[in-house]
Protein backbone atom coordinates (compact mmCIF):
# COMPACT_ATOMS: atom_id res chain seq x y z
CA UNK A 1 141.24 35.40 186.65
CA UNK A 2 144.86 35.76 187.37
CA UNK A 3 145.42 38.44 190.03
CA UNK A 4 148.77 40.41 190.26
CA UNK A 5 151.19 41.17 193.19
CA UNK A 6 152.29 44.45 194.65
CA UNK A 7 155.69 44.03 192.86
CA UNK A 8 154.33 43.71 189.53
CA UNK A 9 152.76 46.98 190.02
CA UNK A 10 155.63 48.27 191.59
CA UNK A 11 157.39 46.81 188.41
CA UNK A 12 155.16 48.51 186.48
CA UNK A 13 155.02 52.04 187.97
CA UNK A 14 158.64 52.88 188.85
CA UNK A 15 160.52 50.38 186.44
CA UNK A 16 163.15 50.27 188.64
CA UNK A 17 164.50 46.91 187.52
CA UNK A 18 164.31 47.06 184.18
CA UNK A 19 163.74 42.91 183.51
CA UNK A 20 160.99 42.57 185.74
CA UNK A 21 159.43 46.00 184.23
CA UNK A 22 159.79 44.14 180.79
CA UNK A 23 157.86 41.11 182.44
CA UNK A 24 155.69 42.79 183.83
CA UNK A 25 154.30 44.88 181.23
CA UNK A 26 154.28 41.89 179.08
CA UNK A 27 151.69 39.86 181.62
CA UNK A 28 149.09 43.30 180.99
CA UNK A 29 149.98 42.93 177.59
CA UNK A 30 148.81 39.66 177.40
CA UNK A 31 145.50 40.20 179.72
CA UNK A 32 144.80 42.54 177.01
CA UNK A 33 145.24 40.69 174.13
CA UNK A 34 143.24 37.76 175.77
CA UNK A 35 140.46 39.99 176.89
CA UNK A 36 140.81 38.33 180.20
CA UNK A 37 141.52 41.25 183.09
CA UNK A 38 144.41 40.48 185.83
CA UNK A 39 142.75 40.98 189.36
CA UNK A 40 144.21 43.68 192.07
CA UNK A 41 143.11 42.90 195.72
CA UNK A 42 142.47 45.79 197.75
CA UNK A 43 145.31 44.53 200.09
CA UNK A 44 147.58 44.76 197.38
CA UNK A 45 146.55 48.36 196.70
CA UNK A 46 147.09 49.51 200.39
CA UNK A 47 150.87 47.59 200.26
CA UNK A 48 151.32 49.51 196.80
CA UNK A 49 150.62 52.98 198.43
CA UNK A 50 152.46 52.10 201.44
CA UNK A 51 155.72 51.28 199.16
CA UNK A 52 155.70 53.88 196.88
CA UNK A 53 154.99 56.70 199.80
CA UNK A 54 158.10 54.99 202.04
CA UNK A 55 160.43 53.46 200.07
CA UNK A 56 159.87 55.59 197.06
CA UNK A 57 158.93 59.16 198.47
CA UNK A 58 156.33 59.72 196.46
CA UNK A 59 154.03 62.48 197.56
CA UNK A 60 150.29 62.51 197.72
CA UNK A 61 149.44 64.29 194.98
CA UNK A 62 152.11 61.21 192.70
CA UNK A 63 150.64 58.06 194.60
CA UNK A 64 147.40 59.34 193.41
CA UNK A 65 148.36 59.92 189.93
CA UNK A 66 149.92 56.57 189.66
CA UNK A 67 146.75 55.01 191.37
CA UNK A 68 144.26 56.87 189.29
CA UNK A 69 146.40 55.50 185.97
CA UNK A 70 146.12 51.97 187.22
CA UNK A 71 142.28 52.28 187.37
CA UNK A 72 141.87 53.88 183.98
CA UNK A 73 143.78 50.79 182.77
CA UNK A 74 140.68 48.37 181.41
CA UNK A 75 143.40 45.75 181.59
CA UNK A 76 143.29 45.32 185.46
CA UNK A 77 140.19 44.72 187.97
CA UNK A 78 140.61 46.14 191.03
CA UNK A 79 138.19 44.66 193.98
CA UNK A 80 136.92 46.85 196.15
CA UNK A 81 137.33 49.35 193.66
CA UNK A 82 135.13 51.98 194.47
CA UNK A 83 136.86 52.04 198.01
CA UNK A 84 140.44 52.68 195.73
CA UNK A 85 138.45 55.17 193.83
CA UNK A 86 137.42 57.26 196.99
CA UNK A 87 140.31 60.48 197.46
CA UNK A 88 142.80 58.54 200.08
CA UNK A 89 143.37 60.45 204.11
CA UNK A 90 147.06 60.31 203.33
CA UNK A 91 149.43 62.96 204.75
């Protein structure tokens, strides 16, 4: 199982460069298509919250939004994903 990078989900959230959102989206795309899931380590998931609270501003209440989206999508497999699931002791 292929397992994605905290860019690609950066990629993929905030679409901030607008090639590598295009890439991006076309790699979940495919997982879909293929019925094969792309794999999200938990480390990745902590580095995504970190970026998009820092370098993004997002507040609580959006970091969880955008995390909550990426576990509805049946597209990705997230491991640990009951820990991701849990409400997050941000500030």
């Amino acid at each position: 199982m292929p397992a994605l990078d905290t860019n690609v989900l950066v990629r993929l959230l905030v679409g901030d460069d607008p090639d590598q959102a295009r890439v991006a989206r076309a790699a979940v795309a495919q997982a879909a298509r293929a019925s094969d899931p792309l794999f999200v380590p938990l480390t990745v998931v902590l580095e995504l919250e970190w970026i998009l609270r820092v370098s993004y501003r997002y507040s609580k209440d959006q970091v969880m939004a955008a995390l909550s989206a990426l576990l509805e999508a049946r597209e990705l497999e997230f491991h640990e994903e009951g820990s991701v699931e849990r409400p997050a002791l941000l500030p």
